[in-house]
PDB file of N, CA and C in Angstrom:
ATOM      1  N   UNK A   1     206.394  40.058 109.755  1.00  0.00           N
ATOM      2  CA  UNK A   1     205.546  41.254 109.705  1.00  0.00           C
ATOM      3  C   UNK A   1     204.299  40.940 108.891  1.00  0.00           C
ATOM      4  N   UNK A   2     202.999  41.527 109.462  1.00  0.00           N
ATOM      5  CA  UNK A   2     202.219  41.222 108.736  1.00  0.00           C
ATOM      6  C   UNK A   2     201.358  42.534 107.236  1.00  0.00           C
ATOM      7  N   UNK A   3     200.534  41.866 106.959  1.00  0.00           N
ATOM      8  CA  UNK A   3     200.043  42.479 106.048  1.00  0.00           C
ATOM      9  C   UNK A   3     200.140  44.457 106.185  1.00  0.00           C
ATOM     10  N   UNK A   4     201.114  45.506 105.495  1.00  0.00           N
ATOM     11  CA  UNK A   4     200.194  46.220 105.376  1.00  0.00           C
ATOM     12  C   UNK A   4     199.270  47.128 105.556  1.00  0.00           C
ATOM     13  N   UNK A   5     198.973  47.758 106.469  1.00  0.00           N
ATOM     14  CA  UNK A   5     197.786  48.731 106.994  1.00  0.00           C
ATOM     15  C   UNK A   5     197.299  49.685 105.394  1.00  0.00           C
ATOM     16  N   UNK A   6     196.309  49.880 105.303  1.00  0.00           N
ATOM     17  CA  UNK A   6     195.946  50.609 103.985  1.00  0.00           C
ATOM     18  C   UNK A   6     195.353  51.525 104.362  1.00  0.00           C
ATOM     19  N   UNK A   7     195.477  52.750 103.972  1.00  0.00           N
ATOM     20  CA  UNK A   7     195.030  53.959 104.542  1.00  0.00           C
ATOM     21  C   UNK A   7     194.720  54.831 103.088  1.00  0.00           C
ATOM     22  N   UNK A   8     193.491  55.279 103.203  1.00  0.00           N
ATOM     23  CA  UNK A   8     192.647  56.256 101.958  1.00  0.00           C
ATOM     24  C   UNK A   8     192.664  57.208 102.735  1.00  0.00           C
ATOM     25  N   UNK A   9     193.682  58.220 101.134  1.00  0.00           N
ATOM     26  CA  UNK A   9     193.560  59.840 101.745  1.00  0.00           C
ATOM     27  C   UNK A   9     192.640  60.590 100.171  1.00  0.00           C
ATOM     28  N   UNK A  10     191.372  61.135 101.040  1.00  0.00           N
ATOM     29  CA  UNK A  10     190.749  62.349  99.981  1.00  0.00           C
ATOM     30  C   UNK A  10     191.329  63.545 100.579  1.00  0.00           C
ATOM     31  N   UNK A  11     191.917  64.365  99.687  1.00  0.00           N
ATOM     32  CA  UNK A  11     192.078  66.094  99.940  1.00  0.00           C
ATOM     33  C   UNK A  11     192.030  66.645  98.479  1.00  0.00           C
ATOM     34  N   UNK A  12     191.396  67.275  98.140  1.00  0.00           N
ATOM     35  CA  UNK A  12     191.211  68.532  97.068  1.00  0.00           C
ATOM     36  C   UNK A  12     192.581  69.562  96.826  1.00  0.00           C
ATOM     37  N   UNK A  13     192.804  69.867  98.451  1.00  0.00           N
ATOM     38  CA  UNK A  13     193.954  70.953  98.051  1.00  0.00           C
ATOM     39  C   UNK A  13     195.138  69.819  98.148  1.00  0.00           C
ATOM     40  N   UNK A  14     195.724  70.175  96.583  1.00  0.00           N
ATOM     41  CA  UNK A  14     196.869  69.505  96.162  1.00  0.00           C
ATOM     42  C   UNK A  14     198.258  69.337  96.862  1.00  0.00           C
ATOM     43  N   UNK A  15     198.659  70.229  97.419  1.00  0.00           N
ATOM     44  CA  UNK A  15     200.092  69.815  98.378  1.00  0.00           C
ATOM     45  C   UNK A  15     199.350  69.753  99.370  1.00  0.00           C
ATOM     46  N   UNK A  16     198.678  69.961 100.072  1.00  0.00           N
ATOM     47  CA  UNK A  16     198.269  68.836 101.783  1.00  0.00           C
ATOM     48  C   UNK A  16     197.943  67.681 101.144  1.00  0.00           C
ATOM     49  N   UNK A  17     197.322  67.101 100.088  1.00  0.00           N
ATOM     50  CA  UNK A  17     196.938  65.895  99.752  1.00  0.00           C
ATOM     51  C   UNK A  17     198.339  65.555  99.688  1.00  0.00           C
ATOM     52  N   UNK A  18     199.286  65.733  98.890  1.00  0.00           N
ATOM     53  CA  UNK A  18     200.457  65.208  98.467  1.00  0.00           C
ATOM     54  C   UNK A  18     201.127  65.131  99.810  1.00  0.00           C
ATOM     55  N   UNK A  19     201.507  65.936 100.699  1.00  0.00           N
ATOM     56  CA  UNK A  19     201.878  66.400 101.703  1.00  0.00           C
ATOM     57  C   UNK A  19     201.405  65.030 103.359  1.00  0.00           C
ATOM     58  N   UNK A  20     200.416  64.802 103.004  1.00  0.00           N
ATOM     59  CA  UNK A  20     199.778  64.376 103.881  1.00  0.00           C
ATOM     60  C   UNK A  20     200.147  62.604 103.770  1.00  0.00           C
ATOM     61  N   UNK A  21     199.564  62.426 102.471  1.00  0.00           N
ATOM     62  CA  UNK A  21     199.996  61.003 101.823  1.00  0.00           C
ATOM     63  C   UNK A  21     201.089  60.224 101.826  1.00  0.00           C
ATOM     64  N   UNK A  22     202.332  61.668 102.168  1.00  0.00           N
ATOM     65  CA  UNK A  22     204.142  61.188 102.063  1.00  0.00           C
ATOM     66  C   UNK A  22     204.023  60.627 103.422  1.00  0.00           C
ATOM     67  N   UNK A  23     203.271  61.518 104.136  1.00  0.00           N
ATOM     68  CA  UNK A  23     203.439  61.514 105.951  1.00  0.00           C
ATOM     69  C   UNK A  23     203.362  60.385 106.046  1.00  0.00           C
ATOM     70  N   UNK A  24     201.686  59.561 105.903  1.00  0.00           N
ATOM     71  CA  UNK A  24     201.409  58.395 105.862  1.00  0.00           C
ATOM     72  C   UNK A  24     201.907  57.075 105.253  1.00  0.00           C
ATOM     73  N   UNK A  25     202.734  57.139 104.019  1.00  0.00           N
ATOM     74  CA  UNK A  25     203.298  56.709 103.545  1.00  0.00           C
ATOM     75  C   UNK A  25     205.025  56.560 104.401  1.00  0.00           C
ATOM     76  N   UNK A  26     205.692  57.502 104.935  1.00  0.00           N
ATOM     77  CA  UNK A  26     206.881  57.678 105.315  1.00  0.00           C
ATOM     78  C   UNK A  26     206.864  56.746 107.186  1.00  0.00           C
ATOM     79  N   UNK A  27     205.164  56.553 107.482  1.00  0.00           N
ATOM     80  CA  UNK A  27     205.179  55.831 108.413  1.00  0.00           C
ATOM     81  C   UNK A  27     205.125  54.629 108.452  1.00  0.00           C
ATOM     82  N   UNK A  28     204.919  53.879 106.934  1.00  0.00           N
ATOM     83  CA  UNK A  28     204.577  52.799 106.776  1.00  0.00           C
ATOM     84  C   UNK A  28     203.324  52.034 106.329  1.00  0.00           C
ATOM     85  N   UNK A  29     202.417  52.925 106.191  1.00  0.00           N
ATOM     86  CA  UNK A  29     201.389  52.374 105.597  1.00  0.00           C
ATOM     87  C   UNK A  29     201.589  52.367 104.012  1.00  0.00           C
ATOM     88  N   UNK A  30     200.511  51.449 104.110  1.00  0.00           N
ATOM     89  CA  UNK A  30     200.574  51.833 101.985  1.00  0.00           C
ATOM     90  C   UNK A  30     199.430  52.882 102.070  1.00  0.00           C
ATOM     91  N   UNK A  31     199.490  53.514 101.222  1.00  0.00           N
ATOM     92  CA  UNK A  31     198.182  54.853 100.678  1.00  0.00           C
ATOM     93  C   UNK A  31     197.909  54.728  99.471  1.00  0.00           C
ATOM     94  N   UNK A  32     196.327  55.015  99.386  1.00  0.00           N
ATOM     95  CA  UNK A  32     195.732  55.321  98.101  1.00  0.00           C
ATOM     96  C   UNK A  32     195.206  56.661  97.884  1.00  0.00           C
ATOM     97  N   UNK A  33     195.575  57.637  96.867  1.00  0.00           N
ATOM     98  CA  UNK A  33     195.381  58.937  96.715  1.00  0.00           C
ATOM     99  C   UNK A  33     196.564  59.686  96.627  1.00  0.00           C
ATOM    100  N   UNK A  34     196.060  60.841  97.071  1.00  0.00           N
ATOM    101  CA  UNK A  34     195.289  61.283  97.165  1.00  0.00           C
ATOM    102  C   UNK A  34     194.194  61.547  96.234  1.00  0.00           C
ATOM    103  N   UNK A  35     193.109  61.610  96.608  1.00  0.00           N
ATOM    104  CA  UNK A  35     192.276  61.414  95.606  1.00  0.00           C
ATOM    105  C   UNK A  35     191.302  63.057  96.098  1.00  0.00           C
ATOM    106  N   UNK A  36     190.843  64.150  94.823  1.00  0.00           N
ATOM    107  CA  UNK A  36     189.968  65.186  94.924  1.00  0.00           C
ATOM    108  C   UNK A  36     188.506  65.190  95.242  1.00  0.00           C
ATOM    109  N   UNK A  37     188.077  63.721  94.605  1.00  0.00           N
ATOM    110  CA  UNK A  37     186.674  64.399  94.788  1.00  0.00           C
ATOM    111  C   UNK A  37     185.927  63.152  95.425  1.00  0.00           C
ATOM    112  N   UNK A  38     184.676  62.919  95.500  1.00  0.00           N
ATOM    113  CA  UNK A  38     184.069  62.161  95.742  1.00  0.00           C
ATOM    114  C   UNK A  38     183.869  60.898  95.163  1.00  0.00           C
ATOM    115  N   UNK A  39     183.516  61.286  94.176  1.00  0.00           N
ATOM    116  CA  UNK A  39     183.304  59.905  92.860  1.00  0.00           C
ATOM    117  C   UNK A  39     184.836  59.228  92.952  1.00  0.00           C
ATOM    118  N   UNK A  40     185.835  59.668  93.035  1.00  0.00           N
ATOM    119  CA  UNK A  40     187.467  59.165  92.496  1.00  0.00           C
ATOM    120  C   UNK A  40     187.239  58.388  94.173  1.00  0.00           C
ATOM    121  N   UNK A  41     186.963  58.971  95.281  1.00  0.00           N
ATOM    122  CA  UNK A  41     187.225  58.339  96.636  1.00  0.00           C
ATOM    123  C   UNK A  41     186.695  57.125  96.591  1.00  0.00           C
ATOM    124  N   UNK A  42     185.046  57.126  96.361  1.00  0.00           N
ATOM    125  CA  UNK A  42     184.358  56.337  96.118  1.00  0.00           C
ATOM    126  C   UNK A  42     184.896  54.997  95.354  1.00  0.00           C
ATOM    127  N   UNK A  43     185.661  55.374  94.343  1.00  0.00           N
ATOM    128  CA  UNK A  43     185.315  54.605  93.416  1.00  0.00           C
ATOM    129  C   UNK A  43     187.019  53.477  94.262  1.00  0.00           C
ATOM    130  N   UNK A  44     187.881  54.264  94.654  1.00  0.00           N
ATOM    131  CA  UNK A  44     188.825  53.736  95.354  1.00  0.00           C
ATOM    132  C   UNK A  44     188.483  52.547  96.559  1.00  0.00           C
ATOM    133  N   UNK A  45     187.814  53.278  96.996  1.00  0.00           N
ATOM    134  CA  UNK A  45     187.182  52.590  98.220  1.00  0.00           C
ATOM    135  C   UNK A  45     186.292  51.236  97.934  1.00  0.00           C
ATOM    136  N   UNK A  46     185.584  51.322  96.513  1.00  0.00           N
ATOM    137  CA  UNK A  46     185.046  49.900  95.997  1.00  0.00           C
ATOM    138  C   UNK A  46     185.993  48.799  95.926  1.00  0.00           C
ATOM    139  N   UNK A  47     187.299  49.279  95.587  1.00  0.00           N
ATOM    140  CA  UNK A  47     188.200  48.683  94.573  1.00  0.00           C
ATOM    141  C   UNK A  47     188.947  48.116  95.503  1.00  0.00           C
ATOM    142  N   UNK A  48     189.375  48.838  96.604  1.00  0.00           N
ATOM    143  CA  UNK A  48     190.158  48.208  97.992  1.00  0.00           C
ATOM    144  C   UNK A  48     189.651  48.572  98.957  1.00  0.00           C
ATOM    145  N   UNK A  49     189.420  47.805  99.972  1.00  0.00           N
ATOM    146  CA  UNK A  49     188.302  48.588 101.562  1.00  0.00           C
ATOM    147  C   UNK A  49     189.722  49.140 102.005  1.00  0.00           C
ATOM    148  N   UNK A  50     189.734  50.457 102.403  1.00  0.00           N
ATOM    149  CA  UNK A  50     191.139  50.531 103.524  1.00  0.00           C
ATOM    150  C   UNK A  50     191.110  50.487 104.776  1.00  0.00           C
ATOM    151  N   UNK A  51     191.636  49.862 105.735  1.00  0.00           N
ATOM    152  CA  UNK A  51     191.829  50.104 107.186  1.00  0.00           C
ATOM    153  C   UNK A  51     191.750  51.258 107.835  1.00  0.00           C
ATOM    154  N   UNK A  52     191.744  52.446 107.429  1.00  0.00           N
ATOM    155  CA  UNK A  52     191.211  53.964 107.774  1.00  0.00           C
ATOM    156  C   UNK A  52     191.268  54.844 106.314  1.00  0.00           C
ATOM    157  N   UNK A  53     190.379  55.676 106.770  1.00  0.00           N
ATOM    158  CA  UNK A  53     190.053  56.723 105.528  1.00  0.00           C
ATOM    159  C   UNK A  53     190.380  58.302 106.576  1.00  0.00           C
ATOM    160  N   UNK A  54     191.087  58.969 105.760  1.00  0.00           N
ATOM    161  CA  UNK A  54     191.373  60.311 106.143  1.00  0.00           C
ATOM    162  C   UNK A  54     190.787  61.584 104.688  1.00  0.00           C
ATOM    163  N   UNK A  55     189.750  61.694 105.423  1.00  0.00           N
ATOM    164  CA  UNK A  55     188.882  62.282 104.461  1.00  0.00           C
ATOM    165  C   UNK A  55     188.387  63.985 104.707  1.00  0.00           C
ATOM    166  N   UNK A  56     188.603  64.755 103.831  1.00  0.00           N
ATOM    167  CA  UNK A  56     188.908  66.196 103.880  1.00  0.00           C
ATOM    168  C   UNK A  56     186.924  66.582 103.838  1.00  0.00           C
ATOM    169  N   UNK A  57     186.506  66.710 104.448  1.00  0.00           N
ATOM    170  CA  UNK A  57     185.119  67.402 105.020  1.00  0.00           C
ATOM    171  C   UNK A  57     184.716  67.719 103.511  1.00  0.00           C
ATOM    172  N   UNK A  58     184.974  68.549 102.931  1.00  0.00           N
ATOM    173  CA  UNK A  58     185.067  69.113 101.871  1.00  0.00           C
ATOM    174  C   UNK A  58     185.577  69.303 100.200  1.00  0.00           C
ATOM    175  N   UNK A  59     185.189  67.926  99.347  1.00  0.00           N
ATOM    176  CA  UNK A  59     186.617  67.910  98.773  1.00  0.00           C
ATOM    177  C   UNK A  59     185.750  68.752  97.095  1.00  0.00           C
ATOM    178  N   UNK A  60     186.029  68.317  95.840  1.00  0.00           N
ATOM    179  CA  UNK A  60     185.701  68.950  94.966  1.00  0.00           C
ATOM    180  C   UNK A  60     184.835  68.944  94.295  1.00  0.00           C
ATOM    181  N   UNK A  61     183.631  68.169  94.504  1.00  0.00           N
ATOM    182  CA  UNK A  61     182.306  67.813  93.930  1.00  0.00           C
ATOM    183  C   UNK A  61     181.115  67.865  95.291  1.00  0.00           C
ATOM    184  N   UNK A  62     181.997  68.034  96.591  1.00  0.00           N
ATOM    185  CA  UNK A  62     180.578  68.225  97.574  1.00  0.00           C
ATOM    186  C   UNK A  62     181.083  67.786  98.947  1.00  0.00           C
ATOM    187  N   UNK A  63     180.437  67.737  99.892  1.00  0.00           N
ATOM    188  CA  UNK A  63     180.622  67.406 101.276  1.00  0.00           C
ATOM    189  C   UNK A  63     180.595  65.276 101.337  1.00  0.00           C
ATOM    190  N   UNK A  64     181.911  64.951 102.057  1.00  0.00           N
ATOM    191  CA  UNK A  64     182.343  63.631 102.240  1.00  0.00           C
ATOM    192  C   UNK A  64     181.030  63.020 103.143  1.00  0.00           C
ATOM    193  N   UNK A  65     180.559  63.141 103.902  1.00  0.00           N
ATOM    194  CA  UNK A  65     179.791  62.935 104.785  1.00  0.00           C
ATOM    195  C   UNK A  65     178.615  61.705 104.224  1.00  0.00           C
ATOM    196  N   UNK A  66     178.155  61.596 103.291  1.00  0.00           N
ATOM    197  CA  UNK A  66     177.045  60.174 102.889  1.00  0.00           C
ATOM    198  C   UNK A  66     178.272  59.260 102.801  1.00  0.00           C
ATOM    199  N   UNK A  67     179.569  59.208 102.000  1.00  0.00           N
ATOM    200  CA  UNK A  67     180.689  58.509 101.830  1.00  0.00           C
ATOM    201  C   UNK A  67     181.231  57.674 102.838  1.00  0.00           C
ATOM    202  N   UNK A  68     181.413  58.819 104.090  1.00  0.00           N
ATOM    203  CA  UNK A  68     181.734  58.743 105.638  1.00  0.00           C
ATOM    204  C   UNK A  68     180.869  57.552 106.216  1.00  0.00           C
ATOM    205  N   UNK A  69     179.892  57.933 105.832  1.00  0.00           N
ATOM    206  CA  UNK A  69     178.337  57.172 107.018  1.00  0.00           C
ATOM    207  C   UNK A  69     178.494  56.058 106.187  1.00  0.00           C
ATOM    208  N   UNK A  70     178.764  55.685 104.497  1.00  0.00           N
ATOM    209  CA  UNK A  70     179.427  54.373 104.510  1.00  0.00           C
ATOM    210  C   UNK A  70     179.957  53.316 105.461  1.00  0.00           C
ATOM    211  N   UNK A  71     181.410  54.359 104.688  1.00  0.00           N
ATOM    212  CA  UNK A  71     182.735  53.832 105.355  1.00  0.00           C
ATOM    213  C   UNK A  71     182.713  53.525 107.181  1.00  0.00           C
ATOM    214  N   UNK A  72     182.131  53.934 107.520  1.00  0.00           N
ATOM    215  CA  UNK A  72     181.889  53.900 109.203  1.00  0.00           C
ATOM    216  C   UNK A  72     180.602  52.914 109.393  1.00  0.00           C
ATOM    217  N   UNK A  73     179.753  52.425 108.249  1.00  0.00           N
ATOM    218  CA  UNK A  73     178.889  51.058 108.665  1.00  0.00           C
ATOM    219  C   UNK A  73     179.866  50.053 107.793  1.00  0.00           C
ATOM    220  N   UNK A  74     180.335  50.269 107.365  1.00  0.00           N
ATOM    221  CA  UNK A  74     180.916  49.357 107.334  1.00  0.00           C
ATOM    222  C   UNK A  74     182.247  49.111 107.717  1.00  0.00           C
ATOM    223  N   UNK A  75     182.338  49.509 109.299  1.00  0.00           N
ATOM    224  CA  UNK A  75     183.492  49.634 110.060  1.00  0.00           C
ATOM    225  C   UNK A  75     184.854  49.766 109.648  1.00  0.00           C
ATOM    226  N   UNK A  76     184.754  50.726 108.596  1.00  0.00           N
ATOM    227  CA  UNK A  76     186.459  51.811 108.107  1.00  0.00           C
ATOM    228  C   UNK A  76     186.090  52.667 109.273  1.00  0.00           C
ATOM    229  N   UNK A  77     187.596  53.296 110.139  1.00  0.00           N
ATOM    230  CA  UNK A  77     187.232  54.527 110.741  1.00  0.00           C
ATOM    231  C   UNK A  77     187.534  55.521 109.670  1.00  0.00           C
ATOM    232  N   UNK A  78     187.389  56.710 110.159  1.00  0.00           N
ATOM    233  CA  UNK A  78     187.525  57.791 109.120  1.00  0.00           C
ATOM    234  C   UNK A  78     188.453  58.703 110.221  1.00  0.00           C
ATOM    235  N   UNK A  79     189.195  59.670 109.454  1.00  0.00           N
ATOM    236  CA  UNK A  79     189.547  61.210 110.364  1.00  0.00           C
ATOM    237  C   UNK A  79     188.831  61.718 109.647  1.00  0.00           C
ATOM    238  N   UNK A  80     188.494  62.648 109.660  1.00  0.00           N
ATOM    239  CA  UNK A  80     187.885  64.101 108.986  1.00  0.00           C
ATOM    240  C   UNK A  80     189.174  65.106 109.179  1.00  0.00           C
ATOM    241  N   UNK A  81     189.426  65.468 108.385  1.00  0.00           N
ATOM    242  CA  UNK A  81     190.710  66.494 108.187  1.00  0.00           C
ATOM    243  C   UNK A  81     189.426  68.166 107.637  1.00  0.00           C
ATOM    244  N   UNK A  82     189.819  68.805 107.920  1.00  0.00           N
ATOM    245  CA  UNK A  82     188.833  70.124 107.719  1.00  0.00           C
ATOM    246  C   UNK A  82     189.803  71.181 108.284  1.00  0.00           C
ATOM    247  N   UNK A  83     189.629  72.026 106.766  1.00  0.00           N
ATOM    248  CA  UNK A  83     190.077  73.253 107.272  1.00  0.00           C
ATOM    249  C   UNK A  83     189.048  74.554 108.132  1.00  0.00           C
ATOM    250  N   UNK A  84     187.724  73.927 107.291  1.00  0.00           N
ATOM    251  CA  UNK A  84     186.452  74.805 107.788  1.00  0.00           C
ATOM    252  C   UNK A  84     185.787  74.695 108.553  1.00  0.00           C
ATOM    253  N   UNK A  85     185.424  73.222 109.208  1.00  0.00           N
ATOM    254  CA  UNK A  85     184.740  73.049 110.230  1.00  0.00           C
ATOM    255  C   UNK A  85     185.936  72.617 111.307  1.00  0.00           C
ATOM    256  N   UNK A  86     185.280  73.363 112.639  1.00  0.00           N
ATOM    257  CA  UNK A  86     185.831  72.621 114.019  1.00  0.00           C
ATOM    258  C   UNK A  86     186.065  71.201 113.965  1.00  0.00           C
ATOM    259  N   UNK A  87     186.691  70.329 114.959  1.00  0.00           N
ATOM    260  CA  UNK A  87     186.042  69.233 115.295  1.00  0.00           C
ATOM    261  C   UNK A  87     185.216  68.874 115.873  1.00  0.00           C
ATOM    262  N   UNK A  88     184.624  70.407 116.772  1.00  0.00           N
ATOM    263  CA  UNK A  88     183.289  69.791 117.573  1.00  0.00           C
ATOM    264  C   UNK A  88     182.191  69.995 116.235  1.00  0.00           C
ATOM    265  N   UNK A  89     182.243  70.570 115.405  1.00  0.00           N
ATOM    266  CA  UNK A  89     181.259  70.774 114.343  1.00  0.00           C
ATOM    267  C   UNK A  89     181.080  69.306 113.789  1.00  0.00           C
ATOM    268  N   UNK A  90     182.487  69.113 113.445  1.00  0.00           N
ATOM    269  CA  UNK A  90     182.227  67.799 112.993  1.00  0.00           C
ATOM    270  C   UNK A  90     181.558  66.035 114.324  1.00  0.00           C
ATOM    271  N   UNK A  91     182.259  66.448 115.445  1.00  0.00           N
ATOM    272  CA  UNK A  91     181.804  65.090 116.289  1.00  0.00           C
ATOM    273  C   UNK A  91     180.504  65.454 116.393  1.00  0.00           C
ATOM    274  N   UNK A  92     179.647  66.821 116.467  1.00  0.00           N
ATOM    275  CA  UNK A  92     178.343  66.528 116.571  1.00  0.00           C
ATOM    276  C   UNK A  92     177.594  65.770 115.711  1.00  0.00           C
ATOM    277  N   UNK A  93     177.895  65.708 114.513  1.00  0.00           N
ATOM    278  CA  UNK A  93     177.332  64.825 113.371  1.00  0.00           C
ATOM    279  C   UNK A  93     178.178  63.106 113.555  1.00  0.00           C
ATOM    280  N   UNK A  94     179.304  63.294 113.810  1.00  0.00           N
ATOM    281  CA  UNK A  94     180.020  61.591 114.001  1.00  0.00           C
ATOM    282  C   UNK A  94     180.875  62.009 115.369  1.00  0.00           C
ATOM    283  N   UNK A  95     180.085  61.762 116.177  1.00  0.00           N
ATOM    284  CA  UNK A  95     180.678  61.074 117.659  1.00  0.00           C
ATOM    285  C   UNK A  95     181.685  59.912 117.678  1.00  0.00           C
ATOM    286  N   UNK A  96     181.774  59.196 116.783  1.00  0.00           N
ATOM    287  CA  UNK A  96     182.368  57.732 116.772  1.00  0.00           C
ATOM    288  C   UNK A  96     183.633  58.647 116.013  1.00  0.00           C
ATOM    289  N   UNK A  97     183.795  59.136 115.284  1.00  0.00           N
ATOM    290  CA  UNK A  97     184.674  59.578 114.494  1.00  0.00           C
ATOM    291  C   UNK A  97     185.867  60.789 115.134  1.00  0.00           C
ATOM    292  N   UNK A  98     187.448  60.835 114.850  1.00  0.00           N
ATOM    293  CA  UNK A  98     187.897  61.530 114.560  1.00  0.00           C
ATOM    294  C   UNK A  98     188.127  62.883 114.079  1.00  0.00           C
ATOM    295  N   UNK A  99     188.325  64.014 114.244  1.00  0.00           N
ATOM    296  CA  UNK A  99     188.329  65.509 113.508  1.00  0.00           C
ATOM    297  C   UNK A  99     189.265  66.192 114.001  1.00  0.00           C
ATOM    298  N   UNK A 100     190.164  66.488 113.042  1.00  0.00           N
ATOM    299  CA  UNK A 100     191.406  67.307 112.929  1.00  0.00           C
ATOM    300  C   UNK A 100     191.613  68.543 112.221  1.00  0.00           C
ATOM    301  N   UNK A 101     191.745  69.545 112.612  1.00  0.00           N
ATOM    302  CA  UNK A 101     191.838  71.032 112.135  1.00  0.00           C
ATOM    303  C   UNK A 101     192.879  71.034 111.072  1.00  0.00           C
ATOM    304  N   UNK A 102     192.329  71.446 110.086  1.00  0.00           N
ATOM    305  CA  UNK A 102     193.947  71.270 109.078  1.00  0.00           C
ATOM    306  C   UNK A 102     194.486  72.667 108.928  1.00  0.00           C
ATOM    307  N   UNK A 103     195.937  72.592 108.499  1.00  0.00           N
ATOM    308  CA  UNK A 103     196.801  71.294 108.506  1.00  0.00           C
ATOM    309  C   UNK A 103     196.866  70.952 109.685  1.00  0.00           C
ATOM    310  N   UNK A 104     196.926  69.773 109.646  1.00  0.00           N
ATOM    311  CA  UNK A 104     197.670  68.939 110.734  1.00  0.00           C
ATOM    312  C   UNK A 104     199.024  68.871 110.693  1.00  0.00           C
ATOM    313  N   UNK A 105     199.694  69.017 111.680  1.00  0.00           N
ATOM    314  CA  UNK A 105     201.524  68.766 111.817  1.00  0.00           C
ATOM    315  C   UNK A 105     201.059  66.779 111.494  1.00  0.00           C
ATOM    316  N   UNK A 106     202.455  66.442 110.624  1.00  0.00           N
ATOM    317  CA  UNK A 106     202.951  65.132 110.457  1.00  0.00           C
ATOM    318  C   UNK A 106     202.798  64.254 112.109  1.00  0.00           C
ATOM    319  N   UNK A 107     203.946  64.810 112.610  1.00  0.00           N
ATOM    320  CA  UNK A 107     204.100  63.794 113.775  1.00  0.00           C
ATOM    321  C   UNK A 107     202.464  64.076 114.377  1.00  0.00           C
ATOM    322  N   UNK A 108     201.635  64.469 114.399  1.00  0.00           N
ATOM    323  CA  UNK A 108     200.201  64.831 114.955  1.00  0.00           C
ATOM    324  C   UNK A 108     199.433  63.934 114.283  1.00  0.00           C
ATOM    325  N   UNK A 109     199.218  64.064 112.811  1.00  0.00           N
ATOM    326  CA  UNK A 109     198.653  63.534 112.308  1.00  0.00           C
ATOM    327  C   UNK A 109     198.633  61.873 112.292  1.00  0.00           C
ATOM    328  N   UNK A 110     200.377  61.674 112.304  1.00  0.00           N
ATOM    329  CA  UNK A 110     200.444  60.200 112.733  1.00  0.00           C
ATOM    330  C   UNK A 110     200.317  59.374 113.663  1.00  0.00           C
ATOM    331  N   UNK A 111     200.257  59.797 115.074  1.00  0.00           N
ATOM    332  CA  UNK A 111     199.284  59.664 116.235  1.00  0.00           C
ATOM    333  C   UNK A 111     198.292  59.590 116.319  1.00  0.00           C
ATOM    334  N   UNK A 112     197.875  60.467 115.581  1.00  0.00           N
ATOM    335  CA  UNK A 112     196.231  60.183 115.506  1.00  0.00           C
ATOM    336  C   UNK A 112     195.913  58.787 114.633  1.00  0.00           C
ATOM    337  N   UNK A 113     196.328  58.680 113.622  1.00  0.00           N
ATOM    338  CA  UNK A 113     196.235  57.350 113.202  1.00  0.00           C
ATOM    339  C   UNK A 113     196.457  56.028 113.240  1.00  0.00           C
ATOM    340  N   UNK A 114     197.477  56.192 114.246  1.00  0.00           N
ATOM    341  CA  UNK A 114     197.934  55.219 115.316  1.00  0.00           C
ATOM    342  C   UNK A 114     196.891  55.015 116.525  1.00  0.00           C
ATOM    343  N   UNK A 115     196.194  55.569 116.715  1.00  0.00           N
ATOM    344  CA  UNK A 115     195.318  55.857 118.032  1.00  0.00           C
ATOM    345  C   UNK A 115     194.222  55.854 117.374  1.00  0.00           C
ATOM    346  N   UNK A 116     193.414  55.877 116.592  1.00  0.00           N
ATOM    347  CA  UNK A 116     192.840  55.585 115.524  1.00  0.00           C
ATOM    348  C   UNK A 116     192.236  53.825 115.405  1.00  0.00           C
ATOM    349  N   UNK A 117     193.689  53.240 114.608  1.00  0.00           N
ATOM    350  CA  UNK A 117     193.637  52.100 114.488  1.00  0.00           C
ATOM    351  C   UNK A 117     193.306  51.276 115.678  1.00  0.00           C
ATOM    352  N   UNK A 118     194.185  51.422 116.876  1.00  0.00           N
ATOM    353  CA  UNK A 118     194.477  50.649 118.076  1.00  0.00           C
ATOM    354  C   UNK A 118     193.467  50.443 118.798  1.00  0.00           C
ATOM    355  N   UNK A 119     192.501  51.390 117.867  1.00  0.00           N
ATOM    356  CA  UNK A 119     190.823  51.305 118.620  1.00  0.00           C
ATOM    357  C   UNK A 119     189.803  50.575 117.887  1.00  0.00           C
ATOM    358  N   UNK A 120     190.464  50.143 116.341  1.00  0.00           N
ATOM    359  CA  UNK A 120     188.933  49.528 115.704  1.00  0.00           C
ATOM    360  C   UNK A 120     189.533  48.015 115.996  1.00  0.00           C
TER     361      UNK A 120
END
């Protein structure tokens, strides 16, 4: 077996972050986070690149989106998890990207990240 898959989760609200992280974790990836705000994501994301970022639209210091346009040049995919925006709200700004209405159901969410990966 090889290395691993690493997956960065930002969420603000505390049990979907926790909640979300087990999911990902209970599938086999390793996870970092959940992490609240921007600066803490950021600073994660210096420290280890992850193989996808599942990042909450919205977290506690401001909108993910300059973070995003990172992580996506420098070919991390992202989900966008959002409780507030659509996903068409969100693909109009990232077409290339993922957007999931939260919560997301587990077995949902982990498909998507599976389908996700199988594409970068």
């Amino acid at each position: 077996m090889g290395q691993q898959l690493r997956i960065l989760v930002a969420e603000d609200e505390t049990i979907i972050g926790e909640d979300l992280c087990q999911t990902v974790a209970e599938a086999g990836y390793v996870v970092e986070g959940p992490f609240t705000d921007i600066q803490s994501t950021m600073l994660a994301y210096q420290k280890h690149k992850p193989d996808l970022a599942i990042l909450d639209v919205q977290l506690g210091d401001g909108i993910v989106y300059p973070l995003a346009e990172q992580m996506m040049a420098e070919d991390v995919p992202v989900i966008f998890h959002s409780g507030q925006l659509t996903p068409d709200d969100v693909a109009t700004r990232f077409p290339e990207a993922l957007a999931v209405q939260k919560p997301s159901p587990p077995a949902e969410m982990i498909a998507n990240v599976q389908r996700v990966l199988a594409h970068g």
